[in-house]
N, C-alpha and C. Protein backbone atom coordinates (compact mmCIF):
# COMPACT_ATOMS: atom_id res chain seq x y z
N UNK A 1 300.20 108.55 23.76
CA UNK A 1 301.16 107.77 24.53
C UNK A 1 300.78 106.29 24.39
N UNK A 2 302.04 105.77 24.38
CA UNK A 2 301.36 104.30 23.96
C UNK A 2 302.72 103.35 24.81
N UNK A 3 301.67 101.97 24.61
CA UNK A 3 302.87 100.91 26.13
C UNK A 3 304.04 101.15 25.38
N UNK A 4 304.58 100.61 24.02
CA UNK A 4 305.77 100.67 23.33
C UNK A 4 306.46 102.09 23.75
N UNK A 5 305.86 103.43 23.89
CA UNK A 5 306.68 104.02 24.06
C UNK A 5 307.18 104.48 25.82
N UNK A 6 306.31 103.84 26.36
CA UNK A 6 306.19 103.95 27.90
C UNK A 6 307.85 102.81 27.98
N UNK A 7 307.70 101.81 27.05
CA UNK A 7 309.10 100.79 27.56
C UNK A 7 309.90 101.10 27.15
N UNK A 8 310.37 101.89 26.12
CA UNK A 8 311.30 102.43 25.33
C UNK A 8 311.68 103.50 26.66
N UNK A 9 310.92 104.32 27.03
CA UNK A 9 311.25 105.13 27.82
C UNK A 9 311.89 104.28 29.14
N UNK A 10 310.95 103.75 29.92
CA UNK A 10 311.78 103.30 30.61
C UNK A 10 312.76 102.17 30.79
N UNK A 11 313.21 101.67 29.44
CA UNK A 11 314.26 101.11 29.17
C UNK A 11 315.14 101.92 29.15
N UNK A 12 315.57 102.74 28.44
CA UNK A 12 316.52 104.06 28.65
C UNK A 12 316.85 104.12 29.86
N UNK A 13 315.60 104.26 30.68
CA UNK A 13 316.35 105.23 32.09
C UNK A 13 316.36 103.75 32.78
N UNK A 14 316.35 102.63 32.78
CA UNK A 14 317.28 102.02 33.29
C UNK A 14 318.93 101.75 32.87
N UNK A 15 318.88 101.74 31.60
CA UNK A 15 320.32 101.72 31.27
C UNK A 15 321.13 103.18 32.41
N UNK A 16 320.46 103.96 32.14
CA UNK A 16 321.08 105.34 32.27
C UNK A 16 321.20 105.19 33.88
N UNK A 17 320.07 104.76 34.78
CA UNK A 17 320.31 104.50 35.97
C UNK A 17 321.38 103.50 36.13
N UNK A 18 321.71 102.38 35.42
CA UNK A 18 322.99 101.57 35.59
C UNK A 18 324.08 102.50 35.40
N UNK A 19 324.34 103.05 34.32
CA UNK A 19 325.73 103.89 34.32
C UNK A 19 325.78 104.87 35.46
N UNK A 20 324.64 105.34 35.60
CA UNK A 20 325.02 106.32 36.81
C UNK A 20 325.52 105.57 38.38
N UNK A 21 324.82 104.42 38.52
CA UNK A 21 325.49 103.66 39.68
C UNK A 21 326.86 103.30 39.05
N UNK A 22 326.85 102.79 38.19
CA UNK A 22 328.48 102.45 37.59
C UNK A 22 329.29 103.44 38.08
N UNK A 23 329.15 104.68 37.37
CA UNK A 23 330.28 105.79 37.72
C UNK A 23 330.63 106.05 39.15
N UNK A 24 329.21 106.08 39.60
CA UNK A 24 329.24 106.27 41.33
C UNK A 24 329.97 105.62 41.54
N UNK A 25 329.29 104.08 41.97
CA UNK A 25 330.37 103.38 42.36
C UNK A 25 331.85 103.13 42.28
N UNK A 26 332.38 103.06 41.00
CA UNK A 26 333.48 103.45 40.70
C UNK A 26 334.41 104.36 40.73
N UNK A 27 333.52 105.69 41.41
CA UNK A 27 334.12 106.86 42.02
C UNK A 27 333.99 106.65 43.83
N UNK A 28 333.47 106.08 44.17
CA UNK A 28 333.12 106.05 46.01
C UNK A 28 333.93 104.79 46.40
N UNK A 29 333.90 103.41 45.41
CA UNK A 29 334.97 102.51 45.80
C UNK A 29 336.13 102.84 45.12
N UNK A 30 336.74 103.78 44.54
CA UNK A 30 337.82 103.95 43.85
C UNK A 30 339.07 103.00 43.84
N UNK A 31 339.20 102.71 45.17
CA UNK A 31 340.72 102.03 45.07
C UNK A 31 340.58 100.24 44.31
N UNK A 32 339.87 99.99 45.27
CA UNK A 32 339.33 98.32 44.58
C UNK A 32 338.79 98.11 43.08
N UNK A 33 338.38 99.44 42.63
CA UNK A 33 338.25 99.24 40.97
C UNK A 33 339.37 99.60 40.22
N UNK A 34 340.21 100.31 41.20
CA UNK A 34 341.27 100.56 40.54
C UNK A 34 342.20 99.70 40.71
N UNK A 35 342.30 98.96 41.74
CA UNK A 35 343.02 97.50 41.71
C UNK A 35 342.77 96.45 40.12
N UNK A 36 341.64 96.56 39.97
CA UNK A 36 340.58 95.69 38.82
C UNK A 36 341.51 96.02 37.21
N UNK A 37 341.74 97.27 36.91
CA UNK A 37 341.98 98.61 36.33
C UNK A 37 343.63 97.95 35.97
N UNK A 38 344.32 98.15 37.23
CA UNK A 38 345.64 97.87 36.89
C UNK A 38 346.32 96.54 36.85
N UNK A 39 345.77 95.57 36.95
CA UNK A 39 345.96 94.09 37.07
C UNK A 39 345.68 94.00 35.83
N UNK A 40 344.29 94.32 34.87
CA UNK A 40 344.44 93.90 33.65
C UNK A 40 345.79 94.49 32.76
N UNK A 41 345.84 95.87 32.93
CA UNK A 41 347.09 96.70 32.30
C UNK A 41 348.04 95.97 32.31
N UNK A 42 348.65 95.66 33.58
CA UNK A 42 349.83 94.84 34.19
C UNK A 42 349.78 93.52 33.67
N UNK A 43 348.88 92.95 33.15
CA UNK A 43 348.90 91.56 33.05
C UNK A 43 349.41 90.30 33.48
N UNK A 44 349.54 90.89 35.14
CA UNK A 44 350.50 90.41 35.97
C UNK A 44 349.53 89.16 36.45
N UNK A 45 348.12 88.38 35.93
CA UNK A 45 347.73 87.28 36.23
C UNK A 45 347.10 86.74 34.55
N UNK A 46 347.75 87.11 34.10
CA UNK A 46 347.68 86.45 32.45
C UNK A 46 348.65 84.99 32.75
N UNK A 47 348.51 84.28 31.14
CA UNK A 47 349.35 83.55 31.53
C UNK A 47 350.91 83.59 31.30
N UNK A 48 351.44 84.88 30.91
CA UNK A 48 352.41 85.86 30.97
C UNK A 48 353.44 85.37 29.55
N UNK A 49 352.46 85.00 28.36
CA UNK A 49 352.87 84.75 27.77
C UNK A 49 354.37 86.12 26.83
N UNK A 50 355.29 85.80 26.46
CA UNK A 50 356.31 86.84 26.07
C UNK A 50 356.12 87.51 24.97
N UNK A 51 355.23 86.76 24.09
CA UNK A 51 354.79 87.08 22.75
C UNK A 51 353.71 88.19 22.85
N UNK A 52 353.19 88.59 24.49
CA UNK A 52 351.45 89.78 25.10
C UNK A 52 352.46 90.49 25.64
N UNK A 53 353.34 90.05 26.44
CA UNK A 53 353.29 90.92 27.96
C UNK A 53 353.86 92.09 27.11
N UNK A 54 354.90 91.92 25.71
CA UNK A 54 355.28 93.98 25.77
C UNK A 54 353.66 94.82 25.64
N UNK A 55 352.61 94.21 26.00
CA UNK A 55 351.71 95.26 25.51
C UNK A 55 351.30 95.44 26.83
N UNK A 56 351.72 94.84 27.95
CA UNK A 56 351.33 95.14 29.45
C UNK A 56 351.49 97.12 29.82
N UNK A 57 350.94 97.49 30.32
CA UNK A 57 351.22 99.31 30.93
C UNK A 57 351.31 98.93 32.89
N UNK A 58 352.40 99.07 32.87
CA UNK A 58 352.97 99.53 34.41
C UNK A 58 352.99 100.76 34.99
N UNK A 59 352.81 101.86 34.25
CA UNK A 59 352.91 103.04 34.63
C UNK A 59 351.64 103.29 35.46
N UNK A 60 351.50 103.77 36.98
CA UNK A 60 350.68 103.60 38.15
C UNK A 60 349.61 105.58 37.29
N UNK A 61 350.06 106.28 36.64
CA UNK A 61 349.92 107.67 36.21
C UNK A 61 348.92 106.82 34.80
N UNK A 62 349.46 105.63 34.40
CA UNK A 62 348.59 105.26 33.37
C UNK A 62 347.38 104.34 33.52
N UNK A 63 347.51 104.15 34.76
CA UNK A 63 345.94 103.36 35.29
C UNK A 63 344.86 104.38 35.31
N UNK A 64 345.62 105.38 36.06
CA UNK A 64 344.97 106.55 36.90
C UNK A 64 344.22 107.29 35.64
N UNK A 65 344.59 107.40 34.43
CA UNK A 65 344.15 107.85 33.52
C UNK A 65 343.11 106.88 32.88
N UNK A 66 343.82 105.71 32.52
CA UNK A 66 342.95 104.66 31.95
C UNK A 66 341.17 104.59 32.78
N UNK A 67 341.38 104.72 34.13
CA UNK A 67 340.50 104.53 35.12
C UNK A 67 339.38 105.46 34.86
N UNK A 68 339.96 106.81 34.47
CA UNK A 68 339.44 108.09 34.75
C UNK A 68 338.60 108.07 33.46
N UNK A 69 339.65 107.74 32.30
CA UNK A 69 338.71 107.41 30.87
C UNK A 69 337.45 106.68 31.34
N UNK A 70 337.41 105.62 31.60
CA UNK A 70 336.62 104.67 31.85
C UNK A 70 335.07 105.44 32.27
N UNK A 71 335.27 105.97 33.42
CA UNK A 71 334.69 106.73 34.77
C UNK A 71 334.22 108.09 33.63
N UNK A 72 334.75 108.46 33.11
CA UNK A 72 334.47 109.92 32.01
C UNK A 72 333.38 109.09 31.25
N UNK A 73 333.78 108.10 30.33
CA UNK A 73 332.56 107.81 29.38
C UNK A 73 331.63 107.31 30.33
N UNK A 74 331.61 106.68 31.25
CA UNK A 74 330.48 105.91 31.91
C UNK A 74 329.15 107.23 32.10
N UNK A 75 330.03 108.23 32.80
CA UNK A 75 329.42 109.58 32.74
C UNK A 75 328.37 110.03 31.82
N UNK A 76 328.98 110.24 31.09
CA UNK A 76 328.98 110.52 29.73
C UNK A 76 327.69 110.03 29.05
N UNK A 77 327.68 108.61 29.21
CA UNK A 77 326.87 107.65 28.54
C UNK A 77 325.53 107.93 29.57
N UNK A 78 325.95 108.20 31.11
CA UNK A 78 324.49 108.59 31.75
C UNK A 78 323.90 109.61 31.46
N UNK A 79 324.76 110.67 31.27
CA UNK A 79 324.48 111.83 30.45
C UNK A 79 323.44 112.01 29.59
N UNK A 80 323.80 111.22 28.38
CA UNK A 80 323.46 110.80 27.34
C UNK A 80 322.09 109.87 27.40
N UNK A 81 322.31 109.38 28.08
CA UNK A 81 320.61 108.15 28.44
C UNK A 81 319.88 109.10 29.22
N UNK A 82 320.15 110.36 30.26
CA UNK A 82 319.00 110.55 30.81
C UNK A 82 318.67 111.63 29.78
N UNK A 83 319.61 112.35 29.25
CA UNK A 83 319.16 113.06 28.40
C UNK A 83 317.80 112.87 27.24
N UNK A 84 317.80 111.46 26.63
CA UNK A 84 317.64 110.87 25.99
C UNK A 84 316.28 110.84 26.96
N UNK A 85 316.23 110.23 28.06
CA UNK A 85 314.88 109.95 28.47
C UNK A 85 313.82 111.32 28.56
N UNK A 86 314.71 112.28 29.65
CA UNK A 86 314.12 114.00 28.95
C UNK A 86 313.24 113.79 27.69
N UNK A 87 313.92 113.69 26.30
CA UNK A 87 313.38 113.99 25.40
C UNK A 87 312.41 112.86 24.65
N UNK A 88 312.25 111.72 25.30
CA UNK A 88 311.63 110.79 24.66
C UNK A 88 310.04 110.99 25.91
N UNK A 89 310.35 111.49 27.10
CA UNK A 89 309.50 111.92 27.95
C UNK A 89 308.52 113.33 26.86
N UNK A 90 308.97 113.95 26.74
CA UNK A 90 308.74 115.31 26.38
C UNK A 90 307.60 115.12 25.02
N UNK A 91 308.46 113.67 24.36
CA UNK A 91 307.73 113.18 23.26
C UNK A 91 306.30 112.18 23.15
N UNK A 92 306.55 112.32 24.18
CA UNK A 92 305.16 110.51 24.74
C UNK A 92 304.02 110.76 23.71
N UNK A 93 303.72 112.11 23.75
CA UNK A 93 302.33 112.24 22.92
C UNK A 93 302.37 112.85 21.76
N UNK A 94 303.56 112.86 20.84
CA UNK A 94 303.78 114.01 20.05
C UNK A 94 303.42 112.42 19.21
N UNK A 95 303.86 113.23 17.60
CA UNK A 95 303.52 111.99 16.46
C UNK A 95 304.34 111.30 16.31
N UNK A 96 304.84 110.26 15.44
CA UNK A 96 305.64 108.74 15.48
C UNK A 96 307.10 109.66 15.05
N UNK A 97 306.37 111.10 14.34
CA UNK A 97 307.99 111.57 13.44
C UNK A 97 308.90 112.14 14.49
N UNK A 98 308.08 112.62 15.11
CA UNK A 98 308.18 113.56 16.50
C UNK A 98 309.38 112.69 17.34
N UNK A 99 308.10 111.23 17.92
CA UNK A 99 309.40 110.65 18.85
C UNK A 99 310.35 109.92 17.97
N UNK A 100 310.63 109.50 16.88
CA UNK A 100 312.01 108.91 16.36
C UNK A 100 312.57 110.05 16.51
N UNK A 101 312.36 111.20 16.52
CA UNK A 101 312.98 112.73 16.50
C UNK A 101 314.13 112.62 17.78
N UNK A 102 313.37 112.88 18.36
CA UNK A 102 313.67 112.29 19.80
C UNK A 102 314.10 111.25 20.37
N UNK A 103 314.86 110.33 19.95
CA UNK A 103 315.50 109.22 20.15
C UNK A 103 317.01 109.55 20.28
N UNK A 104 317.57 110.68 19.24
CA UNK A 104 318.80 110.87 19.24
C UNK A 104 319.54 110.73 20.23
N UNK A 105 319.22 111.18 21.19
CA UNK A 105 320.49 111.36 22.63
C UNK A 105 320.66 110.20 23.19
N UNK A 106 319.38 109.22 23.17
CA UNK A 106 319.31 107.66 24.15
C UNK A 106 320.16 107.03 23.24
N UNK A 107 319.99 107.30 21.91
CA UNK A 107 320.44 106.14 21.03
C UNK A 107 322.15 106.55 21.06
N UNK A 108 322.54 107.62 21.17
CA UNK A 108 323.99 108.34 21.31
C UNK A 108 324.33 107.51 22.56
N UNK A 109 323.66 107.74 23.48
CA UNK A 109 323.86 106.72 25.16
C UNK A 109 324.08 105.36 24.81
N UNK A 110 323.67 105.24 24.21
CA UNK A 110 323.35 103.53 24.42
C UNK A 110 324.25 102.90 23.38
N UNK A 111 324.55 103.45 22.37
CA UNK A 111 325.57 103.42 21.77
C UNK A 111 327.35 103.56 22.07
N UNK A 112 327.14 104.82 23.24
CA UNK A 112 328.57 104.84 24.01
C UNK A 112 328.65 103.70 24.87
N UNK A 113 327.67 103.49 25.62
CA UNK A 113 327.75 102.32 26.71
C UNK A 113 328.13 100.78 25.89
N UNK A 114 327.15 100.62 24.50
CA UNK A 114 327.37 99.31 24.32
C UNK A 114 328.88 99.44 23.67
N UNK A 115 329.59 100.40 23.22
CA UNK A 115 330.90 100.76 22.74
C UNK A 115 331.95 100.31 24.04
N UNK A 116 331.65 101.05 25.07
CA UNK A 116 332.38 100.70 26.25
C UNK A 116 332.58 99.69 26.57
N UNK A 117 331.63 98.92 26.85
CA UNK A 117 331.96 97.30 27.04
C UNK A 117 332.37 96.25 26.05
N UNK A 118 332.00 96.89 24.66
CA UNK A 118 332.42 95.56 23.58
C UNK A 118 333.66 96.18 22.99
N UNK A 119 334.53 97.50 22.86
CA UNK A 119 335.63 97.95 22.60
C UNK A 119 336.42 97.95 23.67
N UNK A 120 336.11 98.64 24.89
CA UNK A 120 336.62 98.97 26.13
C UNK A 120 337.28 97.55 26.75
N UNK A 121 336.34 96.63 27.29
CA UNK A 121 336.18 95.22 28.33
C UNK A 121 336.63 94.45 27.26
N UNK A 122 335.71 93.81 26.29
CA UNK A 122 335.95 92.84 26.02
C UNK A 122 337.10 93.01 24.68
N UNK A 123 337.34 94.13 23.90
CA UNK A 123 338.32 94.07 23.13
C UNK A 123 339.92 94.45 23.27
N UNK A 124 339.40 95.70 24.02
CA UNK A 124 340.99 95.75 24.45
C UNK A 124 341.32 95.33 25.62
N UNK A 125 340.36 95.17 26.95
CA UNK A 125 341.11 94.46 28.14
C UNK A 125 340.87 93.14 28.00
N UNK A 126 339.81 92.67 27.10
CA UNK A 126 340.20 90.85 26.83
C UNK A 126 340.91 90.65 26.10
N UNK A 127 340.77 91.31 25.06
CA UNK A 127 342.22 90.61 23.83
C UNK A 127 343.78 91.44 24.04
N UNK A 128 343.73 92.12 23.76
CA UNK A 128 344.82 93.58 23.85
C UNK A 128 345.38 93.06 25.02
N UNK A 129 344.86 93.07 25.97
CA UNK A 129 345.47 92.86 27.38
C UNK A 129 345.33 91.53 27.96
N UNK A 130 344.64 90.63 27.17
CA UNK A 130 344.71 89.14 27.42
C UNK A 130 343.95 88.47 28.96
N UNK A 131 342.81 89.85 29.18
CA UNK A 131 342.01 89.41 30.29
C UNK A 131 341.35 88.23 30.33
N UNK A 132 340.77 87.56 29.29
CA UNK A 132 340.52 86.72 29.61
C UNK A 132 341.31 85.44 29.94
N UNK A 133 342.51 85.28 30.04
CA UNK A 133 343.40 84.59 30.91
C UNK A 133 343.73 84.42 32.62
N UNK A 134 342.89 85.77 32.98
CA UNK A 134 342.96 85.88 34.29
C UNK A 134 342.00 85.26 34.69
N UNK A 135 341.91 84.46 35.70
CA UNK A 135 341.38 83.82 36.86
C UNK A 135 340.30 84.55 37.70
N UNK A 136 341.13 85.71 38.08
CA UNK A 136 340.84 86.56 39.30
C UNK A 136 340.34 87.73 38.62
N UNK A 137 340.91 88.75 37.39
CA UNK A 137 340.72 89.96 36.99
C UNK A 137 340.01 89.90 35.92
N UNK A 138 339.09 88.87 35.56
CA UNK A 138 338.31 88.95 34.16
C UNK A 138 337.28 89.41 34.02
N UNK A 139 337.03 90.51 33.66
CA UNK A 139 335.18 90.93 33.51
C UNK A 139 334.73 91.10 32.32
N UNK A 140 334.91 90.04 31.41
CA UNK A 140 334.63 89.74 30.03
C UNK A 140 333.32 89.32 30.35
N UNK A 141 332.80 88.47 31.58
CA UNK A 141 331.70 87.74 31.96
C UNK A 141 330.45 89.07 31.56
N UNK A 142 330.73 89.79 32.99
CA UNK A 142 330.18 90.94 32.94
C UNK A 142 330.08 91.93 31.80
N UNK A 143 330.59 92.40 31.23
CA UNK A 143 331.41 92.85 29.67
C UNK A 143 330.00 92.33 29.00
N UNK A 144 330.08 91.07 29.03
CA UNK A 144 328.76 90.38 28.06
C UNK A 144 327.33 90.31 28.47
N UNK A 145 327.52 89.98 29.55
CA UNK A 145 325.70 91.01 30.33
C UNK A 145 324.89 92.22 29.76
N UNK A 146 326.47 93.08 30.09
CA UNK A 146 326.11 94.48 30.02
C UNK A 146 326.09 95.22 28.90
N UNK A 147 326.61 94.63 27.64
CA UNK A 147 326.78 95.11 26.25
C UNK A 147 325.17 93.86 25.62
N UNK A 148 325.30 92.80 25.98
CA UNK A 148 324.11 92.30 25.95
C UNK A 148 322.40 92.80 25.92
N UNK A 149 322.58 93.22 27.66
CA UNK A 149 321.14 94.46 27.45
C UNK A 149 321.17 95.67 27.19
N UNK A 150 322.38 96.21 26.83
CA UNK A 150 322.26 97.53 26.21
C UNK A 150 322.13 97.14 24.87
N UNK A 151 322.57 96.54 24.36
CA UNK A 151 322.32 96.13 23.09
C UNK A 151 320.79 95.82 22.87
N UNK A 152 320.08 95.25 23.61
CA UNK A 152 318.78 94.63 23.42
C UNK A 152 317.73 95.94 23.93
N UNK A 153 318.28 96.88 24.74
CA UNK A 153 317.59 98.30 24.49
C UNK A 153 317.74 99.15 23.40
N UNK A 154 319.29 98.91 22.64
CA UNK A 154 319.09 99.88 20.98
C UNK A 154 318.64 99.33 20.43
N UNK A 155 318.36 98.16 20.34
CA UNK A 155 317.59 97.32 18.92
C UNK A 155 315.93 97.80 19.47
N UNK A 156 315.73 97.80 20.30
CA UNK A 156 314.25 97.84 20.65
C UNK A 156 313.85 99.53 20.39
N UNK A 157 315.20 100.39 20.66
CA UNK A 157 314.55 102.06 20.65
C UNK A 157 314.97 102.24 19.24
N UNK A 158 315.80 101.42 18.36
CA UNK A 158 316.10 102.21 17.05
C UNK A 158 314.84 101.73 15.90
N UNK A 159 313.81 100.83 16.19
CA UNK A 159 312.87 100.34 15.33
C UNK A 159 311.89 101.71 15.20
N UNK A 160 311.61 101.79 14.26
CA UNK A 160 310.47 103.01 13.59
C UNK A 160 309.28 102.92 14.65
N UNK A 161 309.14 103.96 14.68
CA UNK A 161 307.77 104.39 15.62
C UNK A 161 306.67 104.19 14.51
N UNK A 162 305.59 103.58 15.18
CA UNK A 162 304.35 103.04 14.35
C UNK A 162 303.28 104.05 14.99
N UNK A 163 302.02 104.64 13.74
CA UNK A 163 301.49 105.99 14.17
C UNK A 163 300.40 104.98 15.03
N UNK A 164 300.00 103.61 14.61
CA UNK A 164 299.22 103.60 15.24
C UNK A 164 299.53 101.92 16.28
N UNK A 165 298.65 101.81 17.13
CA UNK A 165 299.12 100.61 17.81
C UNK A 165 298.17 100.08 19.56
């Protein structure tokens, strides 16, 4: 067992602990994220340009879904990270081939999560849906935090395990 793989590990299970509060939260405050949810769809605080808005979704059945997507991968991605920590746990003392072995599921996690926010947030609800025009409904900010240190946890768990150190 070594510090590098002690941070790798618990880098994981913080990501994985973020998505899991994510989902929570987003399932226990439901309505106020779902306010968040349908304002970008609606693009009803863009600057309502005519040339975006046909790509606006009004349908209240298509938030509810959009929302639920959202809330599914977030899942998903915790899934996936604690899973990931399981097996990078399991690995602490095995050999360098062993734990890259064992990386698969975090790196699957961390990969959906940083997907979520840089496809999800910032590509299709900032560009597609022209969030970043909103004032009030923009979480491109956030979007970039959070694809930020997930990003800076796959670069750190996808580097080759060194036998010695």
């Amino acid at each position: 067992m070594t510090p590098l793989r002690l941070a790798r590990l618990s880098l994981v299970a913080a990501v994985a602990l973020f998505f899991t509060l994510v989902a929570w939260g987003n399932i226990a405050d439901y309505g106020s994220n779902l306010a968040f949810v349908q304002h970008v769809l609606t693009m009803d605080t863009t600057f309502k340009s005519p040339a975006l808005m046909g790509r606006a979704i009004e349908s209240p059945a298509l938030h509810h879904a959009a929302y639920w997507l959202i809330i599914g991968w977030q899942m998903l991605t915790a899934a996936l990270c604690w899973g990931g920590v399981w097996r990078l746990g399991r690995a602490l003392r095995d050999t360098g081939v062993a734990q890259d072995r064992a990386k698969g599921l975090a790196i699957l996690g961390l990969t959906a999560g940083f997907l979520l926010y840089t496809v999800g947030f910032v590509t299709i609800g900032g560009e597609w849906f022209a969030m970043w025009q909103s004032a009030t409904w923009n979480g491109q900010r956030s979007a970039h935090i959070f694809f930020t240190f997930i990003g800076i946890v796959l670069l750190v768990l996808i580097q080759p395990e060194r036998e010695t150190m």
